[in-house]
Every structure is written in structure tokens, then in C-alpha cells.
C-alpha atoms as a PDB file:
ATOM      1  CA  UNK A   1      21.055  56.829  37.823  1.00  0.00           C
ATOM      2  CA  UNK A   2      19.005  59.860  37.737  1.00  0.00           C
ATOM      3  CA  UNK A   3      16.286  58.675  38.169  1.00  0.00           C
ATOM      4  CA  UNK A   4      16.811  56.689  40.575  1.00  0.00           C
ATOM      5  CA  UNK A   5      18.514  59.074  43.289  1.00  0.00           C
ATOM      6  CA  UNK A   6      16.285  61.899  43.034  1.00  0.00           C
ATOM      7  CA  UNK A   7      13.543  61.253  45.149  1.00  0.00           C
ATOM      8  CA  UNK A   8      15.788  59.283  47.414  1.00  0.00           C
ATOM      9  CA  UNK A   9      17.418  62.080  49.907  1.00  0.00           C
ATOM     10  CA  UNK A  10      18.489  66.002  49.759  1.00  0.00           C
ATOM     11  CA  UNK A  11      21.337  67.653  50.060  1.00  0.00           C
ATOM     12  CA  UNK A  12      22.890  68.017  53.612  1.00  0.00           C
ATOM     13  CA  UNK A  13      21.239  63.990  54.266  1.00  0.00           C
ATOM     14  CA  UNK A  14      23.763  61.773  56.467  1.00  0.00           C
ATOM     15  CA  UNK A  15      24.273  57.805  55.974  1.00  0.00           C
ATOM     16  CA  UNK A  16      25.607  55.454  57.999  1.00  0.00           C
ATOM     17  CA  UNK A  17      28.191  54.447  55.531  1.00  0.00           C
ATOM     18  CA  UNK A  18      28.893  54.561  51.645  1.00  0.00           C
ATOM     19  CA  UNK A  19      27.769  50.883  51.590  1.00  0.00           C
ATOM     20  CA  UNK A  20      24.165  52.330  53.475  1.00  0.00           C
ATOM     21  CA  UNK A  21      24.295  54.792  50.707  1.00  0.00           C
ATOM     22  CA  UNK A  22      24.551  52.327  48.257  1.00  0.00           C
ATOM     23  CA  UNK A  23      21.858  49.808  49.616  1.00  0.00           C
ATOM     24  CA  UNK A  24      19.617  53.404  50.016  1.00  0.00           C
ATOM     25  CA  UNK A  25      19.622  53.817  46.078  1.00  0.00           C
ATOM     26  CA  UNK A  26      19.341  50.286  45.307  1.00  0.00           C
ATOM     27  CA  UNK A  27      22.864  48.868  44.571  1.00  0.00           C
ATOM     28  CA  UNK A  28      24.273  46.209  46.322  1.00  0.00           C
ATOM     29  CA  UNK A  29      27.630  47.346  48.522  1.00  0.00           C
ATOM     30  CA  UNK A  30      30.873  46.167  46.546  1.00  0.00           C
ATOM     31  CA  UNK A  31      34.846  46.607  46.777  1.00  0.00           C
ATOM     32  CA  UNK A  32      37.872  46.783  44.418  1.00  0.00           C
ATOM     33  CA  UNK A  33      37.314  48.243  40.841  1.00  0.00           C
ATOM     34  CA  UNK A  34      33.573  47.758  40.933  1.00  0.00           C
ATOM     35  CA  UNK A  35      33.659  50.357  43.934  1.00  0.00           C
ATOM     36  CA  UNK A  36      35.726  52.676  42.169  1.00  0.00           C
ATOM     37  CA  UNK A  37      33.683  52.866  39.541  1.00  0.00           C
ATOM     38  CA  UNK A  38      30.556  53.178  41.011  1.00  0.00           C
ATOM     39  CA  UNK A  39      31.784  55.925  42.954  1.00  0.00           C
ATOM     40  CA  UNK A  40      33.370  57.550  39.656  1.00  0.00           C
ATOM     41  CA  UNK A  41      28.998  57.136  38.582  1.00  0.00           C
ATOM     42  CA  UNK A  42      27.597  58.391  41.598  1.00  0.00           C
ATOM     43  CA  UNK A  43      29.681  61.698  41.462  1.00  0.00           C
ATOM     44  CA  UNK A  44      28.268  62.879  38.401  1.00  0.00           C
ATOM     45  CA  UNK A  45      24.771  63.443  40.126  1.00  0.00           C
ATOM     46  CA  UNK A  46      26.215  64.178  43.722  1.00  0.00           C
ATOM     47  CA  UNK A  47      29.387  65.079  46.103  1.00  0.00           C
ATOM     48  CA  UNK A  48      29.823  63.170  49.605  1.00  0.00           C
ATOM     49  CA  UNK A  49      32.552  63.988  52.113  1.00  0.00           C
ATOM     50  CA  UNK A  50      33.117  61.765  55.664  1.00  0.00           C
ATOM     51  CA  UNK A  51      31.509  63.606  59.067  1.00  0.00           C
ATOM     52  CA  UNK A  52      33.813  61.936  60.983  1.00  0.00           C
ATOM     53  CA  UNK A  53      32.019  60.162  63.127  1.00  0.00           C
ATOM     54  CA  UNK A  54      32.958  56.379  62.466  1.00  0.00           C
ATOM     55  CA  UNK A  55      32.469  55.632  58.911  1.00  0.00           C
ATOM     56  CA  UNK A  56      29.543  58.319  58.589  1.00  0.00           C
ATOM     57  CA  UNK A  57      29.286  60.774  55.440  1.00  0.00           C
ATOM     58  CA  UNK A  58      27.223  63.458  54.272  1.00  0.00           C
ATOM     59  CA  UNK A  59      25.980  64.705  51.026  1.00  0.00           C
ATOM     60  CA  UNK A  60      27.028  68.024  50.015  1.00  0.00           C
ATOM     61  CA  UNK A  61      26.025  68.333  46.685  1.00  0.00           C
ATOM     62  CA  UNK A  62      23.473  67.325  44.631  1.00  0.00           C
ATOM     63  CA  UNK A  63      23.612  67.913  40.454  1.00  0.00           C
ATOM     64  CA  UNK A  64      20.265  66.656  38.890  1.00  0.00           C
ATOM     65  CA  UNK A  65      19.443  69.129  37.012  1.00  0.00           C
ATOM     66  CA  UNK A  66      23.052  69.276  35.167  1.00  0.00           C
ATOM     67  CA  UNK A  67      24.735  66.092  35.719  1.00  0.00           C
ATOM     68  CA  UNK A  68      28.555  66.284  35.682  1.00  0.00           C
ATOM     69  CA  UNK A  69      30.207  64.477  32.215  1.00  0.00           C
ATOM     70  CA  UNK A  70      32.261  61.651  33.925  1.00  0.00           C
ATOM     71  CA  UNK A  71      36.100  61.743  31.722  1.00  0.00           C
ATOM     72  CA  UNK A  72      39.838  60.413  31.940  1.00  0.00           C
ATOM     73  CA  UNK A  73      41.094  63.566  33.782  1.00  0.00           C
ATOM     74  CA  UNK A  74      44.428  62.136  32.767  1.00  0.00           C
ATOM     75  CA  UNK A  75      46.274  64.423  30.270  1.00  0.00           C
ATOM     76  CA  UNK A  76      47.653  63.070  27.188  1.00  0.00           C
ATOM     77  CA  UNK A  77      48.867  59.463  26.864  1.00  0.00           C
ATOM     78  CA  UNK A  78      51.263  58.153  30.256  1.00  0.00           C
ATOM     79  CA  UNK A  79      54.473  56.694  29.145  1.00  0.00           C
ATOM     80  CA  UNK A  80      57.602  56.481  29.585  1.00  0.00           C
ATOM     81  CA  UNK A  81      61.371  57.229  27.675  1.00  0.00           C
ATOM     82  CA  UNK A  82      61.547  52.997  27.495  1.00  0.00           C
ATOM     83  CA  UNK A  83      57.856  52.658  26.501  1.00  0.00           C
ATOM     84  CA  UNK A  84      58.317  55.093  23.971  1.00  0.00           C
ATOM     85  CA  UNK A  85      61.062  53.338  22.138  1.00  0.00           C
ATOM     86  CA  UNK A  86      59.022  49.939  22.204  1.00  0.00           C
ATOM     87  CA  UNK A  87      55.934  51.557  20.359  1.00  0.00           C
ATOM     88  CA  UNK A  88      58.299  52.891  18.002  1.00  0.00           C
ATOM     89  CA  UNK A  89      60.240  49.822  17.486  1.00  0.00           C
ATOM     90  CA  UNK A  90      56.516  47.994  16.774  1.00  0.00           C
ATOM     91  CA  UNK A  91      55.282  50.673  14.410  1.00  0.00           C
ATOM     92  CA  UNK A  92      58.503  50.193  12.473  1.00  0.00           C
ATOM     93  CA  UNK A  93      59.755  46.506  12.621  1.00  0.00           C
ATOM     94  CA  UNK A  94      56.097  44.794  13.114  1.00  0.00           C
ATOM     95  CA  UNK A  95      53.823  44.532  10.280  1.00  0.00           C
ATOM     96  CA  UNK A  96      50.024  43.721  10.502  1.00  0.00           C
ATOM     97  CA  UNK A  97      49.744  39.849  11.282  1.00  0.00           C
ATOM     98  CA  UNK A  98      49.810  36.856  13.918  1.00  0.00           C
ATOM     99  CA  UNK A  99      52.465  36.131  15.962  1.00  0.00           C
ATOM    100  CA  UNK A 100      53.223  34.712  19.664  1.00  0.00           C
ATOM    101  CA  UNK A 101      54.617  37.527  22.243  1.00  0.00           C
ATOM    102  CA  UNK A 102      58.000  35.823  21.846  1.00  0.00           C
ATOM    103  CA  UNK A 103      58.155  35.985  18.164  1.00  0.00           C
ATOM    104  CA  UNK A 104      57.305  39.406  18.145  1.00  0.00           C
ATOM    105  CA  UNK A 105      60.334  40.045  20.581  1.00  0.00           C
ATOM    106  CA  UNK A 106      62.123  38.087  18.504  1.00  0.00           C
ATOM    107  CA  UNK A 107      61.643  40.470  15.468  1.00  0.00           C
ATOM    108  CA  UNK A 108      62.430  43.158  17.366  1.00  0.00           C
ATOM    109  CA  UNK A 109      66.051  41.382  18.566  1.00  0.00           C
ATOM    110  CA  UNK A 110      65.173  41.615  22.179  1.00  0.00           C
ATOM    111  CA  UNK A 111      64.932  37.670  23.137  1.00  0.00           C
ATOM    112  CA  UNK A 112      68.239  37.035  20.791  1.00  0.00           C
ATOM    113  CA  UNK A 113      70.515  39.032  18.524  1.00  0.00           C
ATOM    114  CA  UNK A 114      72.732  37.552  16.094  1.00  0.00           C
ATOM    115  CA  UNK A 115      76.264  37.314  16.571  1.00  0.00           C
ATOM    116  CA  UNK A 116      78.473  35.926  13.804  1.00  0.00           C
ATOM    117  CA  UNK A 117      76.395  32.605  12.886  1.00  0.00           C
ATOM    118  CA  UNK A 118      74.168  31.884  16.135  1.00  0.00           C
ATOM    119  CA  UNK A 119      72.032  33.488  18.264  1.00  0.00           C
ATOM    120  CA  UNK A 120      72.551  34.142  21.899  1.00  0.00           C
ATOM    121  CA  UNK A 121      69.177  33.148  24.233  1.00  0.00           C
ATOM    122  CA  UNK A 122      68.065  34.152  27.424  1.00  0.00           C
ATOM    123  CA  UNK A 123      70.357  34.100  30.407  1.00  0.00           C
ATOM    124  CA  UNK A 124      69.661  33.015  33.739  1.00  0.00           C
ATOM    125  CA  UNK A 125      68.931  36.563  34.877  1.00  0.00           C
ATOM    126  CA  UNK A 126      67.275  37.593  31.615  1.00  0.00           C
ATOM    127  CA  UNK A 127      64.770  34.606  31.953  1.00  0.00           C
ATOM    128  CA  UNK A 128      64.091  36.377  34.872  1.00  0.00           C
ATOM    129  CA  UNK A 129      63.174  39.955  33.658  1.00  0.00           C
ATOM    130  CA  UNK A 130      61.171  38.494  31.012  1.00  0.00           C
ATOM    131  CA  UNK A 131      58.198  38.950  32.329  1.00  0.00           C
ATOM    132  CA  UNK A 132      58.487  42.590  32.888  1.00  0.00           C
ATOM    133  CA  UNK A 133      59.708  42.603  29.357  1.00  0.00           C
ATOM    134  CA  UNK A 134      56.092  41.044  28.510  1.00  0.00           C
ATOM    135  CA  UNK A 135      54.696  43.755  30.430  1.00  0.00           C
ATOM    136  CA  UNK A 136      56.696  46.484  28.342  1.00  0.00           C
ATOM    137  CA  UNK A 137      55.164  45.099  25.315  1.00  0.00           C
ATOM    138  CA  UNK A 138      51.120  44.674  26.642  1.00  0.00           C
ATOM    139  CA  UNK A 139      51.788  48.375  27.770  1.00  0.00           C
ATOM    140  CA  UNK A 140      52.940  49.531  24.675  1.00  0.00           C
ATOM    141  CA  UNK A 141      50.674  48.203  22.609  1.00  0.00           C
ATOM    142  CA  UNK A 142      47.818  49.523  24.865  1.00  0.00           C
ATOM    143  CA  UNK A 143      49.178  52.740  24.486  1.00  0.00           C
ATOM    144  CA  UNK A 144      49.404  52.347  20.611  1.00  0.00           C
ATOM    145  CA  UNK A 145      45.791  51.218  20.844  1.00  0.00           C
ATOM    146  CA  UNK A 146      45.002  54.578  22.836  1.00  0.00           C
ATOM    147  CA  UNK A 147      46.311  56.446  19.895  1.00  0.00           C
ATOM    148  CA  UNK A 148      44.795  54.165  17.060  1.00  0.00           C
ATOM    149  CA  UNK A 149      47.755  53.445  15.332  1.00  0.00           C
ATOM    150  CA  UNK A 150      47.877  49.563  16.503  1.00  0.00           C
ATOM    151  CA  UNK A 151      45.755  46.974  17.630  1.00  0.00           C
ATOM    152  CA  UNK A 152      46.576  43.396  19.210  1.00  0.00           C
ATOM    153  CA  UNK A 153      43.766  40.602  20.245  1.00  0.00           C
ATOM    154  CA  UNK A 154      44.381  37.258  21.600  1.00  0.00           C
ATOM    155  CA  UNK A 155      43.406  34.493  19.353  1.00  0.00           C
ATOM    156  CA  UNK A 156      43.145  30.515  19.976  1.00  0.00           C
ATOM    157  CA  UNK A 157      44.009  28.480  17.184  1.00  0.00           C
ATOM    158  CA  UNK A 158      44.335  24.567  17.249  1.00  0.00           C
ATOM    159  CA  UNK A 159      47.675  23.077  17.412  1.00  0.00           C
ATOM    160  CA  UNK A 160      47.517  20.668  14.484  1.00  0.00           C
ATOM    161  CA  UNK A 161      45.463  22.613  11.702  1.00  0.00           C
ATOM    162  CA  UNK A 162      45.731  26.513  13.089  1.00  0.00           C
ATOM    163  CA  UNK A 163      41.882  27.010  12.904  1.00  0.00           C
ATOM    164  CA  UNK A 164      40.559  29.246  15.213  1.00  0.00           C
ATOM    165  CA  UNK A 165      38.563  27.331  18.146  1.00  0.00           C
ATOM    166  CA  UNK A 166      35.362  27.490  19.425  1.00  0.00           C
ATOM    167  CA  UNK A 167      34.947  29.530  22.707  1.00  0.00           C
ATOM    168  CA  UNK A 168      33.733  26.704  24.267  1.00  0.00           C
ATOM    169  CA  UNK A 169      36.648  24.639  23.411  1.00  0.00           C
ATOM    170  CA  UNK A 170      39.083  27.992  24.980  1.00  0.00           C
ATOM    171  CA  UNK A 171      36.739  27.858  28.096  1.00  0.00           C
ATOM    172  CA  UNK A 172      38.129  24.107  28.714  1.00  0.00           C
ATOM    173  CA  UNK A 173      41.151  25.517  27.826  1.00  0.00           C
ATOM    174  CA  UNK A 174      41.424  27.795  30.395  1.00  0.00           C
ATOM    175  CA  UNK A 175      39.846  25.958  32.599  1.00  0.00           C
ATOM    176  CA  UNK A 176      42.649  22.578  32.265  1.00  0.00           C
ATOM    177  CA  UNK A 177      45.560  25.478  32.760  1.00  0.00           C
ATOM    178  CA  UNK A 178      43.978  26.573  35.971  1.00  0.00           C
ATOM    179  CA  UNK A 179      43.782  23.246  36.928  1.00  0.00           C
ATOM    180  CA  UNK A 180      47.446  22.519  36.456  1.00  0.00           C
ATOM    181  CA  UNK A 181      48.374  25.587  38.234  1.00  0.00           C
ATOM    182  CA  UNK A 182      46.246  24.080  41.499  1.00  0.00           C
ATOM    183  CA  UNK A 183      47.948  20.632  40.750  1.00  0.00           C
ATOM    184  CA  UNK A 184      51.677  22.199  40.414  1.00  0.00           C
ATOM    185  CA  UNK A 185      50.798  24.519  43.364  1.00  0.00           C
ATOM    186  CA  UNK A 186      51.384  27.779  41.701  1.00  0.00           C
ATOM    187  CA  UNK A 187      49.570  30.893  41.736  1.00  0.00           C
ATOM    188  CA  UNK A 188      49.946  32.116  38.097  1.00  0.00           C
ATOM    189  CA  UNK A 189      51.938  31.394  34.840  1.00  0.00           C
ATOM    190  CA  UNK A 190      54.607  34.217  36.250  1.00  0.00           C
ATOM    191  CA  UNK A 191      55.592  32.019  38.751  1.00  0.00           C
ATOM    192  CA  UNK A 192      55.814  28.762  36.887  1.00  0.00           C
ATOM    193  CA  UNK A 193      57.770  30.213  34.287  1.00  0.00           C
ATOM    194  CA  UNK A 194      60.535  32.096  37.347  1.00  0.00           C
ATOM    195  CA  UNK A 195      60.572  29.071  38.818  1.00  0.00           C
ATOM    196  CA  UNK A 196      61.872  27.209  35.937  1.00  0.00           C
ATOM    197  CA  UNK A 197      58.384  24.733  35.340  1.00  0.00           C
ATOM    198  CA  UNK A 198      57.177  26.016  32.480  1.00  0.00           C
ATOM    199  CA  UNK A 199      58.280  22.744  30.616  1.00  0.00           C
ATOM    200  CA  UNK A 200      56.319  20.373  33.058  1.00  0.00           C
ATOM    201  CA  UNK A 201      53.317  23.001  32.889  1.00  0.00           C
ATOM    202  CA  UNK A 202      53.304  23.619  29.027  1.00  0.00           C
ATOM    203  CA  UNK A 203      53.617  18.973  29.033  1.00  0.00           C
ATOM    204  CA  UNK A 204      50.748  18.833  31.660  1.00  0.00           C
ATOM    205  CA  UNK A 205      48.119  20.788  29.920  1.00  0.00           C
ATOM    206  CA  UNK A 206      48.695  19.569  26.369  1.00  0.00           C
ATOM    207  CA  UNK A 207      48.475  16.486  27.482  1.00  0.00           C
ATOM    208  CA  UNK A 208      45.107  16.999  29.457  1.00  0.00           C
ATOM    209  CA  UNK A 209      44.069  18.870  25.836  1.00  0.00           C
ATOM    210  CA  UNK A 210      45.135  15.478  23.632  1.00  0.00           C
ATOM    211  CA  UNK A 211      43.428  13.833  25.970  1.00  0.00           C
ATOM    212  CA  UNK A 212      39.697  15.619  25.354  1.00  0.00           C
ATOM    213  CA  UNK A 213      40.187  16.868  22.270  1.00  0.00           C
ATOM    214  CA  UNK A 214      43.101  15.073  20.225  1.00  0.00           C
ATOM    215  CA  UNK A 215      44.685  18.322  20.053  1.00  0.00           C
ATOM    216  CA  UNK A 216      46.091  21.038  22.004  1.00  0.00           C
ATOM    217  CA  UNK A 217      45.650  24.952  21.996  1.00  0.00           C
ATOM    218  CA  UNK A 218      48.115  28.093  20.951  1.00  0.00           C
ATOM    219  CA  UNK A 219      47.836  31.123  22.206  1.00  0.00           C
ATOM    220  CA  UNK A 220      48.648  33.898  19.466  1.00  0.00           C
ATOM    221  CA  UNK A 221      48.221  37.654  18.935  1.00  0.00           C
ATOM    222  CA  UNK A 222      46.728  39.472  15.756  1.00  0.00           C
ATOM    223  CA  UNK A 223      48.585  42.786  15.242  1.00  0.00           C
ATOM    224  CA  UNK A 224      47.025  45.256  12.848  1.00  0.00           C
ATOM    225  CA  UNK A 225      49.512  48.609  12.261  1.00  0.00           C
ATOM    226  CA  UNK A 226      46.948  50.983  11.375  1.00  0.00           C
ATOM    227  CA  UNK A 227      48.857  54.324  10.685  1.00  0.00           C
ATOM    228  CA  UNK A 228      52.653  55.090  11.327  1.00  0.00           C
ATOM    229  CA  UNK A 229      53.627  58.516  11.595  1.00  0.00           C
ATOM    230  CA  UNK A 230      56.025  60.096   8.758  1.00  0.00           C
ATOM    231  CA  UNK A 231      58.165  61.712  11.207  1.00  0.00           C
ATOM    232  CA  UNK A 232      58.963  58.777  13.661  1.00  0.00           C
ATOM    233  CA  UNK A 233      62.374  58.574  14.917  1.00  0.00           C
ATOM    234  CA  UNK A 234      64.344  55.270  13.718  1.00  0.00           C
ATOM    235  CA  UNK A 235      64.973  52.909  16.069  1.00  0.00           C
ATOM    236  CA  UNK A 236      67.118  49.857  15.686  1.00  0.00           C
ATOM    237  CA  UNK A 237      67.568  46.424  17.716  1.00  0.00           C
ATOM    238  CA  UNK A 238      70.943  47.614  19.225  1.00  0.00           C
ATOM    239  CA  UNK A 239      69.302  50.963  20.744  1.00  0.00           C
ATOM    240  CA  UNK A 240      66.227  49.122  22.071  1.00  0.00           C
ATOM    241  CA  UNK A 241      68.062  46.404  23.251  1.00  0.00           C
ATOM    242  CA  UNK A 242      70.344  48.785  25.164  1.00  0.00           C
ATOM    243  CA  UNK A 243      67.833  50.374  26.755  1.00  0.00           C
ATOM    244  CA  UNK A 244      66.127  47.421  27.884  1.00  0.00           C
ATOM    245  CA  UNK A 245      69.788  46.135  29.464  1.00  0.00           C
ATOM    246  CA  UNK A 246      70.502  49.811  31.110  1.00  0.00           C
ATOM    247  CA  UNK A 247      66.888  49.347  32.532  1.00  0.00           C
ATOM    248  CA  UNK A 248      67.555  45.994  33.754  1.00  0.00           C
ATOM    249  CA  UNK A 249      70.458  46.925  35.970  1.00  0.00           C
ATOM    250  CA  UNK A 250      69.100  50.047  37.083  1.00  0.00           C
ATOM    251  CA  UNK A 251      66.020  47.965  38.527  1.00  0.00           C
ATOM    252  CA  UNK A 252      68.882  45.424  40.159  1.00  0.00           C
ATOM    253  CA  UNK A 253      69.807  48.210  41.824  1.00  0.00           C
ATOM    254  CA  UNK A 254      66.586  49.422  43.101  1.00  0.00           C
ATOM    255  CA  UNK A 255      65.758  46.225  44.354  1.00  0.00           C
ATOM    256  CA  UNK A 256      68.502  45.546  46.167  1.00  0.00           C
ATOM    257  CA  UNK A 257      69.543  48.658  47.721  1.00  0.00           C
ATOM    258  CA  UNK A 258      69.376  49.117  51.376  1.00  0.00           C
ATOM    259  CA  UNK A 259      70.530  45.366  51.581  1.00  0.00           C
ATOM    260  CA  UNK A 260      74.384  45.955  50.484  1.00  0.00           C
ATOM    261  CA  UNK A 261      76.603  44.785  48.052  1.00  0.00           C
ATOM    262  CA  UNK A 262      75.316  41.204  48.476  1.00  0.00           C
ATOM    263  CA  UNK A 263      76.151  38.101  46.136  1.00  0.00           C
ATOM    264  CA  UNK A 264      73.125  38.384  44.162  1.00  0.00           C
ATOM    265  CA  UNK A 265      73.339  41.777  43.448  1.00  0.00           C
ATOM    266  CA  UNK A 266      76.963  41.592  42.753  1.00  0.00           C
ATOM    267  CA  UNK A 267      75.903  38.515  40.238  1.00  0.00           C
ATOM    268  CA  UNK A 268      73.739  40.429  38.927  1.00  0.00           C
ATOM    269  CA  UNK A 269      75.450  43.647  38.006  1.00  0.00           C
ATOM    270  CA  UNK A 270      78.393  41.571  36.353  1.00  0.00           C
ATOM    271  CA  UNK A 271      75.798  39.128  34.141  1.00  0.00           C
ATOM    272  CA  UNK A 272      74.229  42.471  32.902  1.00  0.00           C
ATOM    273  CA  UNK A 273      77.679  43.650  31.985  1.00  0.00           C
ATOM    274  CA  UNK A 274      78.928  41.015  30.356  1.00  0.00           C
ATOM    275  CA  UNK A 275      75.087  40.382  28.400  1.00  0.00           C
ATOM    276  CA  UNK A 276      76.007  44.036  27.405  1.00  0.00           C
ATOM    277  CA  UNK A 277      79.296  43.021  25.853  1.00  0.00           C
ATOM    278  CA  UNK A 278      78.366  40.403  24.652  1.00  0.00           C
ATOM    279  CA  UNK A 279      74.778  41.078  22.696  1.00  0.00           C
ATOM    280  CA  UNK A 280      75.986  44.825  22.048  1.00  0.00           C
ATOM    281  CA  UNK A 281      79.716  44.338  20.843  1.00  0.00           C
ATOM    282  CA  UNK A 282      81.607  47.444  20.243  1.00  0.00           C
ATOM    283  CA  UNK A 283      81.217  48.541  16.591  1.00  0.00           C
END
């Protein structure tokens, strides 16, 4: 980068635009992340600030000669009193090994608890915060990752012999799903699944799969625990499984309020309640 910007302008020099900045020391305009972090680059070696005169800036500082280290100024590890409790529920229930995301929920009592002699699935409203429960557990496990105590990767294995598949073979792969999401008119899996499709989807694309392969794909994770602290606080299904519930109505309520006590609300509050009673029985 260095080299390339010194000899293209001084300090105090005005551009058009950032993209005419850009184009000036030879990188093609962009948006989105790829902006972002170009910008994060460029303001190692030099400060800009707007004119404001249209979309006009200025530089104001240059740092060749000691370029600024570019760092997370984030402090710590973000997370939160719910995120928390997952990472400590996966250091202490998960060991190192391969699993789907719903069998690792599973060990942790979150998609079903046992009561008496069966197990009680996902509700109606449940199936609907499962996704954000998904989300809870990619987060966590980044998190863990962060602090190298766990790692997770995706794997592809085949559906008949559980060999691990070629990446040309998981290219198709993805490549048939996104195809069924044109054909079924959905924009992701998220919507399939809260939508109640996931059946017909999951049918669709093992069937295109049989068809150019003779057998279909499953998508697994490979957990490693590296390290578990000695002084992590215990935490069992009922407590995480609590939380999770508490955190499920108290999102009802934020996204509903403003609108009332409507039905669906109203349904929601009492499902929640009675999940609570029901998967948490008094001891």
C-alpha cells in the first residue's frame, strides 16, 4: 500500500470522491464489507475527512514514514449473560467429535428434555425461534473459537458410507440446494424451514443428489474442546433451557409491543408458559 500511495498526492490534496480516491491509487471503487475494509487499509497510511461540497473529501494526514498498526479496537470478547451460559454448557456437556447442529442441541436438552418416558419436541412457536437458537450456538462457538478453547468446521460426508466428499461433489451440492430454493421460491433455508417446507426441500434435493450421484449429502460439524477452564461454573439442561424460554418471551414482547395485546402475542405468551411448565416441572 505504501508504496503505492506515496508518490500519488500530499497532504491537504482534494478528490472528487472516495471512489476517485480509490481509482487515483489504483483500486477499483467497491461497496459493502470490501469498502469497509479497504477503508480500515487505507487509514493506516492516511486520514480523510468530507469538505462538504457534494461528496468531496480531503486528506489531512498522511503516515508513511510510521504507518499506523491496523487492530480489533474492540475490548475483550462481546457476549452476552445467554451466550455465556451456551459456551459453558458446550465446554461441559460436548466432547470433541461430529455431530449435526440439532444433535448437539439435543445433548445439551434444548430441542427436547425428558419427561417420565418420552421426550417433548418442538412446538409450533419453538419451531419458530429455532433459528435464532442456531444463531446462539454459531455465536457461541465463534466466541469459544476467539478464546481457543473450541473449534467447529463444517464437514460433507456421503449419506450411505459417511466418507468425506470431494469439494467438487459439495460444489454440486450447493449448487442443487440453490436451485431448489429458486424452484420453491424461497430466499434462504430460514424461510423454508418457518414456513413449514423443509420436508419438500430436504425430498427435492436428495432426490436431485440420487439422481447424479446415487447418493445424497450430510451436512455435519467437527467439534474439538481444546481446553476447559477448572473454575467454570456448572450449568445444567434445566438452567439453560430456562434461560433460553425467559429469552423467548421477552423477545415476544419486544416484537410485538406498540401493536397491543393482540392474538398472537397473547398465543404466544401462554405457549411459552405452559412450554415452561411443562419442559421445566416444579422439582
Amino acid at each position: 500500500m505504501r508504496r503505492i500511495i506515496t508518490s500519488r498526492f500530499t497532504d491537504g490534496e482534494p478528490f472528487a470522491s472516495f471512489n476517485a480516491l480509490c481509482r487515483e491509487l489504483g483500486f477499483e471503487p467497491c461497496k459493502g464489507k470490501r469498502r469497509k475494509e479497504l477503508e480500515k487499509e487505507m487509514r493506516c497510511f492516511f486520514e480523510w475527512e468530507k469538505t462538504g461540497t457534494a461528496n468531496e473529501i480531503r486528506v489531512t494526514a498522511l503516515y508513511f514514514d510510521a504507518p499506523k498498526e491496523s487492530r480489533d479496537r474492540r475490548t475483550g470478547v462481546h457476549t452476552t449473560p445467554l451466550n455465556d451460559l451456551m459456551q459453558r454448557a458446550l465446554l461441559q456437556h460436548i466432547e470433541t467429535g461430529t455431530y449435526t447442529k440439532s444433535g448437539i442441541l439435543k445433548r445439551l436438552g434444548i430441542l427436547y428434555t425428558e419427561t417420565g418416558n418420552e421426550g417433548i419436541e418442538f412446538s409450533e412457536f419453538l419451531d419458530a425461534y429455532r433459528g435464532k437458537i442456531f444463531k446462539l450456538l454459531n455465536s457461541s462457538f465463534i466466541q469459544l473459537e476467539k478464546k481457543q478453547q473450541a473449534t467447529w468446521t463444517k464437514t460433507y460426508l456421503r449419506s450411505d458410507t459417511w466418507e468425506v466428499v470431494s469439494a467438487e461433489v459439495v460444489s454440486n451440492y450447493l449448487q442443487i440446494k440453490s436451485d431448489v430454493l429458486v424452484l420453491l421460491n424461497e430466499p434462504n433455508e430460514a424461510m423454508v424451514f418457518r414456513h413449514k417446507r423443509w420436508k419438500q426441500y430436504a425430498e427435492q434435493v436428495d432426490a436431485a443428489m440420487y439422481d447424479r450421484y446415487g447418493y445424497s449429502v450430510c451436512e455435519k460439524q467437527v467439534v474439538e474442546i481444546q481446553s476447559v477452564p477448572e473454575d467454570l461454573e456448572p450449568v445444567n439442561a434445566r438452567g439453560l433451557l430456562s434461560a433460553i424460554l425467559e429469552d423467548m418471551v421477552r423477545n415476544v414482547d419486544v416484537g410485538f409491543r406498540g401493536f397491543g395485546e393482540n392474538r398472537r402475542l397473547v398465543r404466544c405468551r401462554r405457549e411459552a408458559e405452559h412450554l415452561k411448565k411443562l419442559l421445566l416441572p416444579e422439582s
